[in-house]
N, C-alpha and C. Protein backbone atom coordinates (compact mmCIF):
# COMPACT_ATOMS: atom_id res chain seq x y z
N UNK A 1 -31.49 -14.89 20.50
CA UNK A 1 -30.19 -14.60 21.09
C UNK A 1 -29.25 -15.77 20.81
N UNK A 2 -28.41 -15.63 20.03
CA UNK A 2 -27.27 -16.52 19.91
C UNK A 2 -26.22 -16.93 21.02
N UNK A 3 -25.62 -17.99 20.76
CA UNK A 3 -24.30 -18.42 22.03
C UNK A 3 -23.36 -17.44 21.30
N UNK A 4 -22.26 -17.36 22.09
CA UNK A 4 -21.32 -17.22 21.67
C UNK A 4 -20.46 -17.71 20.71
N UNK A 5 -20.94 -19.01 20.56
CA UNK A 5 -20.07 -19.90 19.42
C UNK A 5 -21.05 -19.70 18.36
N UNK A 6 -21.71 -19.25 18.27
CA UNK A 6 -22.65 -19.21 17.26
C UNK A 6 -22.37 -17.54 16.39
N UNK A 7 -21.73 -16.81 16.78
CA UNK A 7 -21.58 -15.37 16.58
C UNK A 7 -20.58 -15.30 15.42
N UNK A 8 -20.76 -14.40 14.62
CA UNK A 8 -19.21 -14.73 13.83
C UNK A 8 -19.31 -12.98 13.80
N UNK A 9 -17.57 -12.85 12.79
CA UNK A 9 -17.09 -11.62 12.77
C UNK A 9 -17.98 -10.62 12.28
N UNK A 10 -18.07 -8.99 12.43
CA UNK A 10 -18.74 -8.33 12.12
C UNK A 10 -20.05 -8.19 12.47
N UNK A 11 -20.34 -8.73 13.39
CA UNK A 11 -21.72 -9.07 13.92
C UNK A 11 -21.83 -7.85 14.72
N UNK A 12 -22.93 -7.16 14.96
CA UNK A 12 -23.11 -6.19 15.95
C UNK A 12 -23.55 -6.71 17.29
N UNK A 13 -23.26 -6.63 18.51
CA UNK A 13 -23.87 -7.14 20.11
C UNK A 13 -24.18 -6.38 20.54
N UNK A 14 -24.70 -5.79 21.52
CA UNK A 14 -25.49 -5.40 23.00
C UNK A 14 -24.63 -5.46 23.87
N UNK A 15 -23.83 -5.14 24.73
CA UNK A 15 -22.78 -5.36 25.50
C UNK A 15 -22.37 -4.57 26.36
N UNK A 16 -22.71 -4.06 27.82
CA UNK A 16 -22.75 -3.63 28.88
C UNK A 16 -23.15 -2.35 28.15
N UNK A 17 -24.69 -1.97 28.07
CA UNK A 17 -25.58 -0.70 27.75
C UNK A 17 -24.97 -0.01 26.44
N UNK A 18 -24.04 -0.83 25.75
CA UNK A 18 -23.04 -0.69 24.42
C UNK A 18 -23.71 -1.38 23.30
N UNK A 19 -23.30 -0.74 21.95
CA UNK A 19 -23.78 -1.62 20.98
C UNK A 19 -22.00 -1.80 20.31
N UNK A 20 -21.52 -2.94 19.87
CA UNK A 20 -19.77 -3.00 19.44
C UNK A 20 -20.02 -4.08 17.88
N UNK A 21 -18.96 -4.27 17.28
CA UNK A 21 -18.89 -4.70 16.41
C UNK A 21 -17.90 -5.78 16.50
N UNK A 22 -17.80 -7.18 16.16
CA UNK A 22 -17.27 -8.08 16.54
C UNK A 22 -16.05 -7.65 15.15
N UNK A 23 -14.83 -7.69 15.24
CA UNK A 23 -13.99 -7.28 14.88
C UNK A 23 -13.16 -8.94 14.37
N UNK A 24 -12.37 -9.74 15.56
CA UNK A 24 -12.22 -10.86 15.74
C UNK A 24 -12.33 -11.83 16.67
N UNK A 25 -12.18 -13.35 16.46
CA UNK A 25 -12.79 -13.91 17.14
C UNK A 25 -11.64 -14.83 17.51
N UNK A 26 -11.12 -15.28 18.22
CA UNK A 26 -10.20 -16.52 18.42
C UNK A 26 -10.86 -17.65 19.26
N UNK A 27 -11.22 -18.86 18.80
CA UNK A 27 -11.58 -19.99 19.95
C UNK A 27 -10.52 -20.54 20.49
N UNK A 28 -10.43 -20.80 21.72
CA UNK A 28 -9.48 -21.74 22.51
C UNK A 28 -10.31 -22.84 23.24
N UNK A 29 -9.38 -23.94 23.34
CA UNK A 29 -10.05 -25.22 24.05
C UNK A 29 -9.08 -25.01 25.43
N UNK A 30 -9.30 -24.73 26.70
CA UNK A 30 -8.16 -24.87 27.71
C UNK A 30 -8.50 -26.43 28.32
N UNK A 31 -7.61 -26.96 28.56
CA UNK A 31 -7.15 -28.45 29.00
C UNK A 31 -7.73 -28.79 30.26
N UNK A 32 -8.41 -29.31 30.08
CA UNK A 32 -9.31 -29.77 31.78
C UNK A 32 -10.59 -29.39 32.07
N UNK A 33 -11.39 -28.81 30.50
CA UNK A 33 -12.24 -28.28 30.57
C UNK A 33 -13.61 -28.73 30.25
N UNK A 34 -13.91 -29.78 30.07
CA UNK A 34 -14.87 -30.62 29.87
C UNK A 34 -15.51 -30.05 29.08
N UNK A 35 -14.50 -29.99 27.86
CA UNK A 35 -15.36 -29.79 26.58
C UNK A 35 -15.79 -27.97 26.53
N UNK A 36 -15.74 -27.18 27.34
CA UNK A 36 -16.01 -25.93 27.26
C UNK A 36 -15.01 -25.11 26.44
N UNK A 37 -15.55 -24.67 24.99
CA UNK A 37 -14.17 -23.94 24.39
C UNK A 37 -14.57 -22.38 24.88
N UNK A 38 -13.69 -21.17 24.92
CA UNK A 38 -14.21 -20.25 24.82
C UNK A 38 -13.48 -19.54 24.10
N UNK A 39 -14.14 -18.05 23.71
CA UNK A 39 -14.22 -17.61 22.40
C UNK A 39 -13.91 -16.30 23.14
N UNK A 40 -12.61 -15.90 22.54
CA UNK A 40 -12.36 -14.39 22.72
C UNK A 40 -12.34 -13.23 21.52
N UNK A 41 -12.87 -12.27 22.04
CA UNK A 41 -13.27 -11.15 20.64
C UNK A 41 -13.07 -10.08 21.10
N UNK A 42 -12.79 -9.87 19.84
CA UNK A 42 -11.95 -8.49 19.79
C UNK A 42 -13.03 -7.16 19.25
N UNK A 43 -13.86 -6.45 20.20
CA UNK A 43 -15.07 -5.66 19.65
C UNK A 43 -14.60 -4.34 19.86
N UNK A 44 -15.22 -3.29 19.18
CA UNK A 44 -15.42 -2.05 18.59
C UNK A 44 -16.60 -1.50 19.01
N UNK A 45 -16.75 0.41 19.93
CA UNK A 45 -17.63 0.28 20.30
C UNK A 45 -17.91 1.21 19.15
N UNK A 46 -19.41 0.98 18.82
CA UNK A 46 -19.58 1.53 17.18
C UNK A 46 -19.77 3.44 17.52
N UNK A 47 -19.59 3.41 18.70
CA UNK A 47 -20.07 5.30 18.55
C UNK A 47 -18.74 6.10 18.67
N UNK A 48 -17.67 5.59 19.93
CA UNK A 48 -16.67 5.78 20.51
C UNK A 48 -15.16 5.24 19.68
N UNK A 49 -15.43 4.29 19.23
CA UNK A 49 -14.42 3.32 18.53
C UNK A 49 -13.32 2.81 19.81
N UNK A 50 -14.55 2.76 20.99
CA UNK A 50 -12.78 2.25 21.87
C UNK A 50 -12.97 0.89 21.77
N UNK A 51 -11.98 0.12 21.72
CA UNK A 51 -11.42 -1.47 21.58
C UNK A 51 -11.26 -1.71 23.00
N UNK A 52 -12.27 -3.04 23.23
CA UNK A 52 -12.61 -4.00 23.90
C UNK A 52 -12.15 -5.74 23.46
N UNK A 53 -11.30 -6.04 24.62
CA UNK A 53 -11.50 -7.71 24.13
C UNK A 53 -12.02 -8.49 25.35
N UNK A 54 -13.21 -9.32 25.18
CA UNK A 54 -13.37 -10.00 25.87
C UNK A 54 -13.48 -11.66 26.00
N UNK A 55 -13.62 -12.39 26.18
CA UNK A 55 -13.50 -14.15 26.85
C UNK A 55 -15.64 -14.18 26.84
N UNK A 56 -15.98 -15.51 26.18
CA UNK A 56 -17.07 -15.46 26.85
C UNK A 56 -16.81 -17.23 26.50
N UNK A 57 -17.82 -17.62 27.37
CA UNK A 57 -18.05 -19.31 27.15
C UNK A 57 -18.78 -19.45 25.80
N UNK A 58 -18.33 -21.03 25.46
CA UNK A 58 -19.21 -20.65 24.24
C UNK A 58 -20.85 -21.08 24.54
N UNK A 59 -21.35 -21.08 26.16
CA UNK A 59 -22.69 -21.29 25.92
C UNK A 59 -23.29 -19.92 26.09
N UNK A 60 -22.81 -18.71 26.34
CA UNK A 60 -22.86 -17.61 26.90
C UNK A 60 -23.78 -16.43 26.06
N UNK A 61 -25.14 -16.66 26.54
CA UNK A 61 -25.83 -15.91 25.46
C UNK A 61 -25.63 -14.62 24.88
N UNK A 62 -25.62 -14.25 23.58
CA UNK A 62 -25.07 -12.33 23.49
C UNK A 62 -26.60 -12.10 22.95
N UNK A 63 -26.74 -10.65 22.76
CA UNK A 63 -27.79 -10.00 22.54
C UNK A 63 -27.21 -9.15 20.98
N UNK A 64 -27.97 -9.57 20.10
CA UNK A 64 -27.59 -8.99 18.29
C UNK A 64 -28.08 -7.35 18.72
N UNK A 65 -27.32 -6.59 18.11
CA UNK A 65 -28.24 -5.64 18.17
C UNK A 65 -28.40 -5.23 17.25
N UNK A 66 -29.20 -4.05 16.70
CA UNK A 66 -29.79 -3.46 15.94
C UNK A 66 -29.31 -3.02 14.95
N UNK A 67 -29.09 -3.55 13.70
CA UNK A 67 -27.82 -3.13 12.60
C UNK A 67 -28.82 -3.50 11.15
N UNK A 68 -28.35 -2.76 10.49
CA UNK A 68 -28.68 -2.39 9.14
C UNK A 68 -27.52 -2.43 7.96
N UNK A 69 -27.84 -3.52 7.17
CA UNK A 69 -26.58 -3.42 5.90
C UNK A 69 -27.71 -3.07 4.75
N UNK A 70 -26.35 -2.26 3.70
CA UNK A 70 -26.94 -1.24 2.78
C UNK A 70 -25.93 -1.56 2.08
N UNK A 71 -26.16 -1.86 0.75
CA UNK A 71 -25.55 -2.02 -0.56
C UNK A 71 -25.13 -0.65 -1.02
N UNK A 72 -23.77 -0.42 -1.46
CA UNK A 72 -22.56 0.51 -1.82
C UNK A 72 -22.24 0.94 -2.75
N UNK A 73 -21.61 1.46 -2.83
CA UNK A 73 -20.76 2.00 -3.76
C UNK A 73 -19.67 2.99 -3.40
N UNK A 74 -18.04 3.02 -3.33
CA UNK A 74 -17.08 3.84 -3.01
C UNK A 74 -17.55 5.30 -3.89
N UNK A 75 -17.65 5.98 -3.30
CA UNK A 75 -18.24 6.93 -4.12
C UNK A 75 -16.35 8.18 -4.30
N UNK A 76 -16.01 8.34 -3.46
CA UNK A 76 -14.88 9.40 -3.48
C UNK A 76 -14.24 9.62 -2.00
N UNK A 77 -13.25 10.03 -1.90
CA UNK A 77 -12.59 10.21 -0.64
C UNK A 77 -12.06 11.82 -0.26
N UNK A 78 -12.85 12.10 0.93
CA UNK A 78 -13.22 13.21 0.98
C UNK A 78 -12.21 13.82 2.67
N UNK A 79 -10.92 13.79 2.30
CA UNK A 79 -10.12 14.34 3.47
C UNK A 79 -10.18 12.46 4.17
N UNK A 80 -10.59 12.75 5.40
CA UNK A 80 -9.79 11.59 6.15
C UNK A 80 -10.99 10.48 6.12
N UNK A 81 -12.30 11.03 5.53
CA UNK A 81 -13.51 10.13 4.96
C UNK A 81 -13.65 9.30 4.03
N UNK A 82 -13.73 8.13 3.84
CA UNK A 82 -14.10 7.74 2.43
C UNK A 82 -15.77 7.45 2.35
N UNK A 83 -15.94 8.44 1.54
CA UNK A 83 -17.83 8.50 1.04
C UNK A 83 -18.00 7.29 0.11
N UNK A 84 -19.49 6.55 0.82
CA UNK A 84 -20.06 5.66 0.13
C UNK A 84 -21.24 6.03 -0.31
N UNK A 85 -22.16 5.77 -1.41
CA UNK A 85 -23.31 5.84 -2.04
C UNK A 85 -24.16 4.96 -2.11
N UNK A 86 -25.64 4.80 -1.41
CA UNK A 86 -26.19 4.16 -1.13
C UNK A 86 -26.86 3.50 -2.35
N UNK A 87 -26.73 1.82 -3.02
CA UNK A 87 -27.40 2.32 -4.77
C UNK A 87 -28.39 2.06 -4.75
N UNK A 88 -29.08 2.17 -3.74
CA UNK A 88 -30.86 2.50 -4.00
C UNK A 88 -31.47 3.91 -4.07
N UNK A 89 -30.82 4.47 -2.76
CA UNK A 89 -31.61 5.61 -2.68
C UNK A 89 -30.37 7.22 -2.99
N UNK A 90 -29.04 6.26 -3.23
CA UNK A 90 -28.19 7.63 -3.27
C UNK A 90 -27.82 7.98 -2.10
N UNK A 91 -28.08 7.54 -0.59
CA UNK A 91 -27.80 7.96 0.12
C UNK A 91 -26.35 8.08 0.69
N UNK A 92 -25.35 9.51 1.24
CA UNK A 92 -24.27 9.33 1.27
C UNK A 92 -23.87 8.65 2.62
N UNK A 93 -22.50 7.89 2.65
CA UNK A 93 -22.32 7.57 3.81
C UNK A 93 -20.91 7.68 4.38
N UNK A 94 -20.80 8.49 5.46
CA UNK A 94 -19.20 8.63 5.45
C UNK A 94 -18.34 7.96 6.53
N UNK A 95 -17.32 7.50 6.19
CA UNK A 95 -16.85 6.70 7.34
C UNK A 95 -15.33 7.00 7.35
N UNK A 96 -14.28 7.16 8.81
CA UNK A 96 -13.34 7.34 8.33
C UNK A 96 -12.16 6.37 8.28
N UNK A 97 -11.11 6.95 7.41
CA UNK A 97 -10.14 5.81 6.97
C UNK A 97 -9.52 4.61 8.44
N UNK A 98 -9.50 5.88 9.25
CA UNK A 98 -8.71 4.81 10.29
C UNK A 98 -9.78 3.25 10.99
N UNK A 99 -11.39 3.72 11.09
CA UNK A 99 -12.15 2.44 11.17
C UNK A 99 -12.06 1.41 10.31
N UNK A 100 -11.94 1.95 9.10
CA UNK A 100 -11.89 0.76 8.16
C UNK A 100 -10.70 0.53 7.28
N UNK A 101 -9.80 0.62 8.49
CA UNK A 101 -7.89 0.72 7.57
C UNK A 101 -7.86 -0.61 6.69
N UNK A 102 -7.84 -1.93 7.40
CA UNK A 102 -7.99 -3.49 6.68
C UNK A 102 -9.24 -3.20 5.42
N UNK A 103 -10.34 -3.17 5.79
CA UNK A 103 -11.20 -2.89 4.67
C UNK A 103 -10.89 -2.23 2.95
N UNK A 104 -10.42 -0.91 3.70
CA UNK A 104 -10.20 -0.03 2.49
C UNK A 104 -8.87 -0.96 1.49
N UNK A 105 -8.43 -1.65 1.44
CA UNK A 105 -7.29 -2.49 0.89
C UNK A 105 -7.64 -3.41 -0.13
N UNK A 106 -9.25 -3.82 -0.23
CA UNK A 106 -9.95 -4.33 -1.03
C UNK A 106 -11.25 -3.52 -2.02
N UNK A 107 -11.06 -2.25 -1.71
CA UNK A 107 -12.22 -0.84 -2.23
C UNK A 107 -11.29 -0.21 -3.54
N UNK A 108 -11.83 0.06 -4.67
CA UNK A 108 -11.57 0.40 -5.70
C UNK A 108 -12.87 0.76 -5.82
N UNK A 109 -12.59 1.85 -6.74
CA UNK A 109 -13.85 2.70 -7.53
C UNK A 109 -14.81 1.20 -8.33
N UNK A 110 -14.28 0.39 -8.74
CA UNK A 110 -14.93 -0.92 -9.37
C UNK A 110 -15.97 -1.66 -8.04
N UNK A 111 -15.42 -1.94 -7.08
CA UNK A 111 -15.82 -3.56 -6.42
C UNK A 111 -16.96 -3.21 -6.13
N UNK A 112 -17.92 -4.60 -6.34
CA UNK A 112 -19.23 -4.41 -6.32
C UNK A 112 -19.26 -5.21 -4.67
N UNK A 113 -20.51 -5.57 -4.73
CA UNK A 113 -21.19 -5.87 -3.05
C UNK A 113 -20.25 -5.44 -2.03
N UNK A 114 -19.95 -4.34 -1.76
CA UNK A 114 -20.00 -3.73 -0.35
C UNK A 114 -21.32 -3.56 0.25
N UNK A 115 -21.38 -3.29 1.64
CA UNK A 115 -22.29 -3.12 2.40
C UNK A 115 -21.75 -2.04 3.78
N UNK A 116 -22.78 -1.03 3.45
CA UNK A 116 -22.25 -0.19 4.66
C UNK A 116 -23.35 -1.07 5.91
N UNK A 117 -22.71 -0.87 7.06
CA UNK A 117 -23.49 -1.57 8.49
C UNK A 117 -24.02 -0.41 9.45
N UNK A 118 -25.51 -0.28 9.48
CA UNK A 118 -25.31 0.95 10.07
C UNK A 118 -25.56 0.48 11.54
N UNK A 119 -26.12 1.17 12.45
CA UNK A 119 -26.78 1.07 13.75
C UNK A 119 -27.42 2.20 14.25
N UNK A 120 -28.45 2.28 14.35
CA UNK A 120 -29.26 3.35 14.92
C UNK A 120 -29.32 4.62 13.37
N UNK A 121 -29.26 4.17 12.45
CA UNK A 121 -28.84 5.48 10.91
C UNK A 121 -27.16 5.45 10.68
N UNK A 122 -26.70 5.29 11.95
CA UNK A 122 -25.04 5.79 11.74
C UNK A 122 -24.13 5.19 11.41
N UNK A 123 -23.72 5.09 9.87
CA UNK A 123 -22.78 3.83 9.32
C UNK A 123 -21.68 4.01 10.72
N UNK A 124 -21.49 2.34 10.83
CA UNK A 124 -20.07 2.02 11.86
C UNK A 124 -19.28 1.32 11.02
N UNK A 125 -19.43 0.70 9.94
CA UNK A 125 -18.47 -0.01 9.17
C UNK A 125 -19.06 -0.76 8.21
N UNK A 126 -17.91 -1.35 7.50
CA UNK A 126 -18.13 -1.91 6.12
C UNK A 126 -18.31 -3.28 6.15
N UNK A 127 -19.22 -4.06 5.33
CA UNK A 127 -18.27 -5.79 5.19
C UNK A 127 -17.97 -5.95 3.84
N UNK A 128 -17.02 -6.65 3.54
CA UNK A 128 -17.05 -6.88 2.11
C UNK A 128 -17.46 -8.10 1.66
N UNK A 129 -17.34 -8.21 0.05
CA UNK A 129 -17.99 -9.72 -0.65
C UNK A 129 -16.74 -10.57 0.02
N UNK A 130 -16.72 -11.45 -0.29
CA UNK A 130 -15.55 -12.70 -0.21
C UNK A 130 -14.56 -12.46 -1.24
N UNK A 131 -14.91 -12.14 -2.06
CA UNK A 131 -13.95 -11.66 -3.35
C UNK A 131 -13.64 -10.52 -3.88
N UNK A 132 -12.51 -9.97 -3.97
CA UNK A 132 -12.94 -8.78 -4.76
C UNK A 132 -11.99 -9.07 -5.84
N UNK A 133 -12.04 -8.10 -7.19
CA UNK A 133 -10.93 -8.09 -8.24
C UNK A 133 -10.31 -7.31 -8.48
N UNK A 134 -8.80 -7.07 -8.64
CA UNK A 134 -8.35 -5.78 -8.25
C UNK A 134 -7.54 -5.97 -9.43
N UNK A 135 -6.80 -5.04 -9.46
CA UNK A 135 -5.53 -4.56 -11.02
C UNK A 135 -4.30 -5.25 -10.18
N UNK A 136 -2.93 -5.40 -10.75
CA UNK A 136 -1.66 -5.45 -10.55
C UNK A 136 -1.14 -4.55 -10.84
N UNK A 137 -0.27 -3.38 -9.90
CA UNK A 137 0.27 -2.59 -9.99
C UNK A 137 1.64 -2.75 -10.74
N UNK A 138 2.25 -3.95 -9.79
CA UNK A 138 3.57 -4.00 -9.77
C UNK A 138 3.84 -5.42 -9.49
N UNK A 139 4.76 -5.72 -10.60
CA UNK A 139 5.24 -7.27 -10.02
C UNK A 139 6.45 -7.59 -10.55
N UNK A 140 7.03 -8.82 -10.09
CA UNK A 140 8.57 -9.15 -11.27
C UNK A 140 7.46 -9.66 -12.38
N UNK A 141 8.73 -9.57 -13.55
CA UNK A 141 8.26 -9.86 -14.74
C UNK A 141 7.64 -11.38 -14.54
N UNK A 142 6.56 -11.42 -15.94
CA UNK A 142 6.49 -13.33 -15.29
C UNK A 142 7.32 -14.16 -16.53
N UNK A 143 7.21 -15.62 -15.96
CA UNK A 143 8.72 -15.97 -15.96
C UNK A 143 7.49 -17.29 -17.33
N UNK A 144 7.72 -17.35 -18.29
CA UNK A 144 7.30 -18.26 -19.56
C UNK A 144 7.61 -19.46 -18.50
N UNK A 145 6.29 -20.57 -18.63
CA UNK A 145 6.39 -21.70 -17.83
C UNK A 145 5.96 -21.81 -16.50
N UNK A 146 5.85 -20.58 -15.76
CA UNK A 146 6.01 -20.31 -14.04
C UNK A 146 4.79 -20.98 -13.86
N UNK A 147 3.46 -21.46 -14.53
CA UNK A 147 2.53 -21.97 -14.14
C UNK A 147 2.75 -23.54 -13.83
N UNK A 148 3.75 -24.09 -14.42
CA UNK A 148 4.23 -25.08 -13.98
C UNK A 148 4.79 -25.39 -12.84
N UNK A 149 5.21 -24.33 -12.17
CA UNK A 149 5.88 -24.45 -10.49
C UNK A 149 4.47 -24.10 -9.55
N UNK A 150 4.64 -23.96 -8.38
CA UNK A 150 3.96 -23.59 -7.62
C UNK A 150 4.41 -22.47 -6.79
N UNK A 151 5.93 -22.19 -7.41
CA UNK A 151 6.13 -20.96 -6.56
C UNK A 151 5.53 -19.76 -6.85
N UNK A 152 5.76 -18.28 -5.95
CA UNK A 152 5.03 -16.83 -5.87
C UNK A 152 5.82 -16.13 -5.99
N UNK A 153 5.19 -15.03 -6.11
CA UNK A 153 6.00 -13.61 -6.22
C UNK A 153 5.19 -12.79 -5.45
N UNK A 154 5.76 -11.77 -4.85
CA UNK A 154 4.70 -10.61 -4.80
C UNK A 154 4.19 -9.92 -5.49
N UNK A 155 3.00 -9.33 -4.90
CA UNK A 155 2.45 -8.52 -6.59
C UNK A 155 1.78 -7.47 -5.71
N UNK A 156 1.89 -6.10 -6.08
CA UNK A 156 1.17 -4.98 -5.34
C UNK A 156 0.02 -4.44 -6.23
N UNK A 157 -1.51 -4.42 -5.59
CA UNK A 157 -2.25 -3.76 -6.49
C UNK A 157 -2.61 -2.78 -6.48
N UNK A 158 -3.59 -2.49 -6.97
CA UNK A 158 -4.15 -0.93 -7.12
C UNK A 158 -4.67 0.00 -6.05
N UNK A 159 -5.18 -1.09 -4.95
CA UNK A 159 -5.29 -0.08 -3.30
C UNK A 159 -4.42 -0.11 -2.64
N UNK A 160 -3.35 -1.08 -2.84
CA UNK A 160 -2.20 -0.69 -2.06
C UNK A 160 -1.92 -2.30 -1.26
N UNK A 161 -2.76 -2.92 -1.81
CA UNK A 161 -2.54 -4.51 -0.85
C UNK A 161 -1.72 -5.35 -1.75
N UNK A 162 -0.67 -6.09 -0.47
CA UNK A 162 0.09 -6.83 -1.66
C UNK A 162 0.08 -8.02 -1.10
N UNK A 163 -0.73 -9.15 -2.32
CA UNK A 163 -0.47 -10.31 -1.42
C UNK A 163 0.58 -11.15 -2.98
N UNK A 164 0.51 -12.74 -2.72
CA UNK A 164 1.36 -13.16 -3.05
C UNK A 164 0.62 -14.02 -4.66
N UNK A 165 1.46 -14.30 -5.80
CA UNK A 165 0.57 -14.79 -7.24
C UNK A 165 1.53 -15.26 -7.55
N UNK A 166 1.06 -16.62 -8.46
CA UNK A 166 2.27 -17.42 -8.98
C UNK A 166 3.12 -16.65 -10.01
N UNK A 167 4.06 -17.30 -10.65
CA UNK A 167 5.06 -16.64 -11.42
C UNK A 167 4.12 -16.19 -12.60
N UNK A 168 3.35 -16.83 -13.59
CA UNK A 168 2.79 -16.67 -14.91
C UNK A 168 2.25 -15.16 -14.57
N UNK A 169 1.70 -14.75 -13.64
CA UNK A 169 1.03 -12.97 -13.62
C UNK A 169 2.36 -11.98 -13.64
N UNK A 170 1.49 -10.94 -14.33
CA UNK A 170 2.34 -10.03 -14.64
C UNK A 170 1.39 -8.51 -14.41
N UNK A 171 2.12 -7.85 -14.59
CA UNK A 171 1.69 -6.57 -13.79
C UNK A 171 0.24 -6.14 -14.72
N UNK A 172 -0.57 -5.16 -14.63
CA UNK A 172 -1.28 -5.09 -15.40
C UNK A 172 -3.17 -6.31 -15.45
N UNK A 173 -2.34 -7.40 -14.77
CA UNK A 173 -3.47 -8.54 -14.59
C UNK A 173 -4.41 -8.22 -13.85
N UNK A 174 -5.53 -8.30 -13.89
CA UNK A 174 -6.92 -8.64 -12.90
C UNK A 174 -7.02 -9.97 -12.19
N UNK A 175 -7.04 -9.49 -11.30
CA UNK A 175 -6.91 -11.35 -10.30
C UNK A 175 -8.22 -11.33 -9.15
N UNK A 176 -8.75 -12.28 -8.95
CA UNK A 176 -9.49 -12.41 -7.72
C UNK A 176 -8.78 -12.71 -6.46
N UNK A 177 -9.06 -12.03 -5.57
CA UNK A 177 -8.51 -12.12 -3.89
C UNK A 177 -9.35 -12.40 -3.03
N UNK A 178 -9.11 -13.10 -2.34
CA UNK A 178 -10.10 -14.02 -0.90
C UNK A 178 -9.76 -12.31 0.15
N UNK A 179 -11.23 -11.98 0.35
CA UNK A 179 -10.77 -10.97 1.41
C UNK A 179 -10.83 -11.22 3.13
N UNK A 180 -10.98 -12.56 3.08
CA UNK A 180 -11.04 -13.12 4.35
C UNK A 180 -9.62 -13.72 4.63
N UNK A 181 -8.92 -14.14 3.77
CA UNK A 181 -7.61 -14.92 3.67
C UNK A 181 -6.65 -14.15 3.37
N UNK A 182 -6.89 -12.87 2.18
CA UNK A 182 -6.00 -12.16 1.78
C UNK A 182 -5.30 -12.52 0.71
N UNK A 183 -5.59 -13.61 0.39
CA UNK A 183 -4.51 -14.62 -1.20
C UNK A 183 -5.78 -14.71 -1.94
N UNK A 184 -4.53 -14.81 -2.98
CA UNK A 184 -4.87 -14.73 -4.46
C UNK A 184 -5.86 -16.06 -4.99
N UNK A 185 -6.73 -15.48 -5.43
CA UNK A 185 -7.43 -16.90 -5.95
C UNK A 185 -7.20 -17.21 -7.73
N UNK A 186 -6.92 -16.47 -8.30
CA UNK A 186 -7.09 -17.14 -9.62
C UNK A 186 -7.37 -15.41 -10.71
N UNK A 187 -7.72 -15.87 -12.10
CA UNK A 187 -7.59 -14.28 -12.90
C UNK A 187 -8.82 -14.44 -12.81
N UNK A 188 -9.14 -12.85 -13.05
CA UNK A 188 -10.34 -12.48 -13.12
C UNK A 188 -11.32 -12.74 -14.48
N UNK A 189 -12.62 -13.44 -14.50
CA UNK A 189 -13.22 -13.18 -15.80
C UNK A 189 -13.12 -12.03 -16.81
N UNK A 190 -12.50 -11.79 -17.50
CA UNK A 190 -12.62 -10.81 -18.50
C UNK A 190 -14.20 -10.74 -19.22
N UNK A 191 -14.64 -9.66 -18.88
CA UNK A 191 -16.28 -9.20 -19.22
C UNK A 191 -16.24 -8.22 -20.59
């Protein structure tokens, strides 16, 4: 059984006869507290989807519960579902768009290491790699030299997420994206 400070996002808990999904986490230090930070999270109950936030200390033991990750594949989007494919056994898995609205923003028919999370058989959600690589939809033109500045542009890609890339990219580019941060890390290896 972990503390609370010990828990990070996406984690499944045990939580009043509930199993939830740690969604986010914010630590606060309050002033006068002899060192006690506590940690508020923002959980998901994985059957119901009702949103819970709660405060716990960070010595405050939680209970993991019972969760299963399974290697992916976006397989097709099927009405308000997007179907995943299990790549061991083929198995399908359906989940719908509104649980995994942030998620789906980094899913292209391409990105490899997804993981569906199940609990009890029943996918509740996704995690992704740290990285994914996506296309450039749309951007201003790039500007000869712009690698020399440090300024950005926006750039919209291929699922619909737009974060920010220096001037030298141009539409059409493969770039790596931090999916924890949401920014751009750099071009993609060409394979």
């Amino acid at each position: 059984m972990p503390k609370a400070s010990e828990v990070k996002k996406n984690t499944a808990i045990e939580y009043n006869n509930s199993v939830y999904i740690i969604r986010d986490i914010e630590r606060s230090v309050p002033q006068g507290r002899a060192g006690g930070s506590l940690y508020r999270m923002r959980m998901y109950d994985v059957v119901s989807g009702l949103k819970v936030d709660e405060t716990f200390k960070d010595s405050d033991m939680l209970t993991l519960a019972d969760l299963i990750r399974r290697q992916v594949m976006f397989s097709y989007l099927d009405g308000d579902e997007l179907v995943f494919m299990d790549n061991e056994d083929y198995t399908p898995y359906n989940l719908n768009k509104e649980n995994i609205a942030d998620e789906i923003l980094f899913i292209d028919e391409n990105t490899q290491g997804v993981q569906v999370v199940l609990v009890d058989g029943s996918p509740v959600g996704i995690d992704l790699p740290s990285s994914v690589e996506l296309v450039i939809t749309e951007t201003d033109p790039s500007i000869k030299g712009g690698s020399a500045t440090a300024r950005t542009k926006p750039a919209m890609l291929s699922t619909g997420l737009s974060v920010q890339v220096p001037e030298h990219i141009s539409t059409g580019d493969k770039i790596k994206v931090n999916t924890e941060e949401r920014k751009f890390m750099g071009r993609a290896e060409s394979k």
